[in-house]
Protein backbone atom coordinates (compact mmCIF):
# COMPACT_ATOMS: atom_id res chain seq x y z
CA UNK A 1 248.34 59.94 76.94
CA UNK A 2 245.11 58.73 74.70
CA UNK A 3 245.97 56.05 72.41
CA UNK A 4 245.32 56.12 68.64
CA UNK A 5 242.01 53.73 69.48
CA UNK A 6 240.61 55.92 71.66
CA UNK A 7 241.68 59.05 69.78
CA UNK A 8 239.74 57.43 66.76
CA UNK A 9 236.43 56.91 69.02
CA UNK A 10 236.61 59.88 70.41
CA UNK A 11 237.08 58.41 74.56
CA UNK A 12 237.85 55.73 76.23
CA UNK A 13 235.83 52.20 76.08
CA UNK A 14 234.77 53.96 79.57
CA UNK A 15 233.89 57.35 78.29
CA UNK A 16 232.20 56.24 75.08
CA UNK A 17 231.10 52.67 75.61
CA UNK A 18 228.03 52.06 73.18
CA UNK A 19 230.61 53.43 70.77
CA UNK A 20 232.94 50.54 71.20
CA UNK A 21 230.04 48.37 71.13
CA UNK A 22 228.97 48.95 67.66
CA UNK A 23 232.78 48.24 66.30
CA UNK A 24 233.34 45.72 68.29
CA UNK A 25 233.18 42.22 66.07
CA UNK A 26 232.17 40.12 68.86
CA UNK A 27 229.12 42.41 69.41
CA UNK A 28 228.40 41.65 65.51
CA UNK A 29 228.05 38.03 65.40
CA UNK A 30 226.94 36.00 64.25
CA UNK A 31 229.12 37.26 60.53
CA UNK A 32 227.76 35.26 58.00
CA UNK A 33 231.33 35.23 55.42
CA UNK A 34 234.00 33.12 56.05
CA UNK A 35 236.70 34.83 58.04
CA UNK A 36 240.18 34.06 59.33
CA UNK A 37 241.88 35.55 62.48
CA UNK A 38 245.69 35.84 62.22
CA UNK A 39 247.45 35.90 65.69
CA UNK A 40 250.88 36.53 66.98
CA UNK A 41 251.39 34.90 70.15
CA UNK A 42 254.00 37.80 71.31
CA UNK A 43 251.48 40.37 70.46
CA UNK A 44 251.36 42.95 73.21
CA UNK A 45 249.03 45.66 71.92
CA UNK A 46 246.02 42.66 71.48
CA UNK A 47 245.94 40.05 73.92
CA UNK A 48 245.71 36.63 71.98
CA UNK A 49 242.86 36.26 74.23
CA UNK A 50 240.62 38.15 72.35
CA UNK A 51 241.17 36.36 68.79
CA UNK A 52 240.31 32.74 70.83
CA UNK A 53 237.44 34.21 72.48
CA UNK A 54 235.88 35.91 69.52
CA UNK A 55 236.74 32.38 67.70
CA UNK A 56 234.64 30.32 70.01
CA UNK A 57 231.41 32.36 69.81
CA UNK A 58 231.58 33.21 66.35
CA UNK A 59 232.06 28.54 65.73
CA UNK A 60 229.43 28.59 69.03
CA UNK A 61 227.19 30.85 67.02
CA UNK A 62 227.68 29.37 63.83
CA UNK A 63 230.05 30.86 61.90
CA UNK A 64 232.79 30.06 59.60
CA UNK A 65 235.84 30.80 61.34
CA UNK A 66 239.78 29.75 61.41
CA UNK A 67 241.62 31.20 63.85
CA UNK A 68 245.64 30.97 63.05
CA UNK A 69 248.15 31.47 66.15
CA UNK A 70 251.56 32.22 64.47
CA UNK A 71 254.65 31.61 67.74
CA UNK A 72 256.98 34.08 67.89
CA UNK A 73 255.28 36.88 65.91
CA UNK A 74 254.03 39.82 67.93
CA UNK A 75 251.22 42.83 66.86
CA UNK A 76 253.35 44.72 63.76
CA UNK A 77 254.64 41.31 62.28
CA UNK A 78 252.32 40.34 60.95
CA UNK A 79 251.36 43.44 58.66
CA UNK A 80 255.06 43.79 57.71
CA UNK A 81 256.34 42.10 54.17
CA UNK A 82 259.80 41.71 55.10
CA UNK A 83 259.14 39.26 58.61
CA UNK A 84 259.38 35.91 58.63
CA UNK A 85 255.49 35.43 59.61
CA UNK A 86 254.66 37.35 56.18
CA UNK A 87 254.38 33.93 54.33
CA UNK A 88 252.37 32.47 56.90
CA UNK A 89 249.78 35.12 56.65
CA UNK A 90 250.36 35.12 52.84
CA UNK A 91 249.61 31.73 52.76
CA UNK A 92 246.96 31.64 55.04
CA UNK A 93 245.13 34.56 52.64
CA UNK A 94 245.86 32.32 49.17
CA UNK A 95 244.09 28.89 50.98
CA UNK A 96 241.23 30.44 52.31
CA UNK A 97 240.10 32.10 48.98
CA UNK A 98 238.04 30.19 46.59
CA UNK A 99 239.04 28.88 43.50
């Protein structure tokens, strides 16, 4: 069964692999905005590893970067209004911006 990601991209990261490379937002640093990375720890679909490792270039390559590991929350949590992490991500959105 293809998954939406590679239905999207048309293959597989195997299949179409300079395609994936041109999303991919590790590929694009350094990003010269300031950008937060929200993170369930229970989050099955996108292994936490990925947030921490994109963190660490992007601060190794210069960029501003928080990275935010919520316990407890896994992938769909956080986008949904009525769970618990919902204020943390709410909050996290309201400090970052400028005043």
């Amino acid at each position: 069964m293809k998954s939406h990601v590679s239905a999207l991209m048309g293959g597989s990261p195997h299949e179409v692999a300079e395609r994936y490379k041109v999303v991919s937002p590790i590929e694009l640093l350094p990003i010269k905005i300031d950008h937060v990375l929200i993170h369930g720890v229970l989050d099955r679909h996108v292994p936490i590893e990925l947030s921490k490792d994109y963190y660490f270039k992007a601060i190794e390559q210069g960029s501003n970067v928080r990275l935010i590991v919520l316990p407890d929350v896994e992938h769909f949590k956080i986008i949904d209004p009525t769970s618990t992490a919902w204020d943390s991500v709410i909050d996290t959105i309201c400090a970052s911006r400028p005043l």
